[in-house]
Protein backbone atom coordinates (compact mmCIF):
# COMPACT_ATOMS: atom_id res chain seq x y z
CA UNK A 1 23.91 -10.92 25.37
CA UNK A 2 20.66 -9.12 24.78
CA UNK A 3 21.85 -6.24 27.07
CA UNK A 4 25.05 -5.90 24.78
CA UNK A 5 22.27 -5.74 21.50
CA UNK A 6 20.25 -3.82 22.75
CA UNK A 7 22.97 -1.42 23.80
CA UNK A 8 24.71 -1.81 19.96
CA UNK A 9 21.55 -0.87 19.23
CA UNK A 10 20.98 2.46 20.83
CA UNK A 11 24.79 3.46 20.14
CA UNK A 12 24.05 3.21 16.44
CA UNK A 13 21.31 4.68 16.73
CA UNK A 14 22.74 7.76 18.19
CA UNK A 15 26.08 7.73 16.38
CA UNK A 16 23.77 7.81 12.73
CA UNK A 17 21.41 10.91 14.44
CA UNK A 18 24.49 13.30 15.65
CA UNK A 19 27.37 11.99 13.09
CA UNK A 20 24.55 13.80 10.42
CA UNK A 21 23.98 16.63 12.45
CA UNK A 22 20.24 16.07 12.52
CA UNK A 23 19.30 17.74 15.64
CA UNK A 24 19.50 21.24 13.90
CA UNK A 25 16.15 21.11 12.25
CA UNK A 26 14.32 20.58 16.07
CA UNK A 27 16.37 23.20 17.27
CA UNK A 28 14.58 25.78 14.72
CA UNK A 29 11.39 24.17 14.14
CA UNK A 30 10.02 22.95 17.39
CA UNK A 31 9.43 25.57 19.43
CA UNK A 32 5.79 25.40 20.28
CA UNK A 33 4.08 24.39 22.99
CA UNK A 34 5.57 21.31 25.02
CA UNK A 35 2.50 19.36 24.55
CA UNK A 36 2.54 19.58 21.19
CA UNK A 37 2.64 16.42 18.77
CA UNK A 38 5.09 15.39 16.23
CA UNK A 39 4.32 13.21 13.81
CA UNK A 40 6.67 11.09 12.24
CA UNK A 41 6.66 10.56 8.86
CA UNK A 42 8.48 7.30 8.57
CA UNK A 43 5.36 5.49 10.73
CA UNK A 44 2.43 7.97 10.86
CA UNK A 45 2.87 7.48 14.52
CA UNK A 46 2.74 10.66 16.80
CA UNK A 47 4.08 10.49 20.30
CA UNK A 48 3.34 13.47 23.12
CA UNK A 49 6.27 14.72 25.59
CA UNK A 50 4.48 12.78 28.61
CA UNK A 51 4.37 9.84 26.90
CA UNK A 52 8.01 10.45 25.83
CA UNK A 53 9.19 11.72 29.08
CA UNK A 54 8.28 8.64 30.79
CA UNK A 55 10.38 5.78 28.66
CA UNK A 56 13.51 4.52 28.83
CA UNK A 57 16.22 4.83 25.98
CA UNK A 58 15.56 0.96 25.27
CA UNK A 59 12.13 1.71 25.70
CA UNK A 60 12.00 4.46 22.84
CA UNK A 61 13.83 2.02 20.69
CA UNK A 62 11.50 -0.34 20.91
CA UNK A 63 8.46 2.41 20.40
CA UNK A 64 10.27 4.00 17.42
CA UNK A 65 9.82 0.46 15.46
CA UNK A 66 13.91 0.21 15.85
CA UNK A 67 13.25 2.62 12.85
CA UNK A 68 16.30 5.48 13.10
CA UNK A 69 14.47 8.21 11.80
CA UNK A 70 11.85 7.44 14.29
CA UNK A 71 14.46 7.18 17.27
CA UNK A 72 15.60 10.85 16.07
CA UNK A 73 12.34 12.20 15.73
CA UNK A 74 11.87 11.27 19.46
CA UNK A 75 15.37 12.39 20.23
CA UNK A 76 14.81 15.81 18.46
CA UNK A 77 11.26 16.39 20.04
CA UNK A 78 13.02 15.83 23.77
CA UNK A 79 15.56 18.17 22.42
CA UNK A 80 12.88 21.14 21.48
CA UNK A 81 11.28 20.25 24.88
CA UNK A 82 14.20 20.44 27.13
CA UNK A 83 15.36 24.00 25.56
CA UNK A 84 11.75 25.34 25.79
CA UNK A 85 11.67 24.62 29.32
CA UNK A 86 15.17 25.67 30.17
CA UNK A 87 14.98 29.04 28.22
CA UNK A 88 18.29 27.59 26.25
CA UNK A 89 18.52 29.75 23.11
CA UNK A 90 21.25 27.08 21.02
CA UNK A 91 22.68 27.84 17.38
CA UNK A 92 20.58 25.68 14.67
CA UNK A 93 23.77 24.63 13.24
CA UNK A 94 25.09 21.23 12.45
CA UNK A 95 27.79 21.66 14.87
CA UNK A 96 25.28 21.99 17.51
CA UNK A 97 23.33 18.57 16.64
CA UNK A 98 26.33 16.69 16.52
CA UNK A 99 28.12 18.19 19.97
CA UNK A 100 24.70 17.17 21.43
CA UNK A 101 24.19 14.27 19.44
CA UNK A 102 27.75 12.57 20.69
CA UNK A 103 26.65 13.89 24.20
CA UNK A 104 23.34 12.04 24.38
CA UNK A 105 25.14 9.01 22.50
CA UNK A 106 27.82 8.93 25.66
CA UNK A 107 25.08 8.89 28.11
CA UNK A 108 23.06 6.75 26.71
CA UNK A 109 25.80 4.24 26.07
CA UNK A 110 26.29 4.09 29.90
CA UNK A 111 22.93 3.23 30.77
CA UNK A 112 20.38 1.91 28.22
CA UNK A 113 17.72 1.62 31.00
CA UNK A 114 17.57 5.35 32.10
CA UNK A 115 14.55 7.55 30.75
CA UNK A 116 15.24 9.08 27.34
CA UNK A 117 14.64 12.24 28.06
CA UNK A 118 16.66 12.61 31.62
CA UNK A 119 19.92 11.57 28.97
CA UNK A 120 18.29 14.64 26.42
CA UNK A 121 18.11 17.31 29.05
CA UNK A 122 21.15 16.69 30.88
CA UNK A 123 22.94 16.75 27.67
CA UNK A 124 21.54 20.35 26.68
CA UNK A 125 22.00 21.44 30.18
CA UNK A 126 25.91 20.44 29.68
CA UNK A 127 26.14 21.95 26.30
CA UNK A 128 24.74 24.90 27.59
CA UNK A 129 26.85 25.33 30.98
CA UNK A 130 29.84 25.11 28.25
CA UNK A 131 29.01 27.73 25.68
CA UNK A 132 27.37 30.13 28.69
CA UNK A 133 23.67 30.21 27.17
């Protein structure tokens, strides 16, 4: 029972984050250096990518305060850090947050207990194999 909330959890977590397209501001605004902080407003908490690198998507849950806009704030930072480091060039639209967004939702759904950020970057790596970036 706690794996299935727990994984409720996550999935609505994800469904809110690419249903609103929110992954579009990261994709503009974040790309400085990959040890860079971001701070999230909702907590005043900052997290760095090898802290956020090394959780699990229950994990970041549980780190984020189960606080959504703390959960996307992680999500988007992965995001920034996974294009950096790939090269990926992606459109800051909505339609790219919420194509990625449903991706990362997918593959989180299928396995809560996999690091965050392996779901993040395989996710951009797939939407960028489809649109040829």
């Amino acid at each position: 029972m706690k794996s299935l909330i727990s994984r409720m959890v996550v999935i609505s977590a994800l469904t809110a984050t690419s249903s609103a397209g929110i992954f579009s501001t990261s994709l503009k605004a974040n790309a400085n250096s990959p040890q860079q902080l971001v701070q999230n407003q909702t907590t005043q908490q900052t997290w760095n990518n090898n802290e956020l690198t090394t959780i699990t998507v229950k994990e970041a849950w549980q780190k984020s305060g189960k606080n959504y806009d703390s959960f996307v704030r992680m999500v988007q930072q992965l995001v920034a850090l996974s294009v950096e480091k790939r090269g990926y060039q992606l459109r800051p639209s909505k339609e790219t947050g919420k194509e990625i967004g449903q991706m990362i939702r997918k593959k989180a759904e299928n396995d809560p207990d996999q690091l965050l950020y392996a779901v993040v970057d395989s996710s951009v790596r797939e939407y960028a194999k489809k649109y040829k970036l």
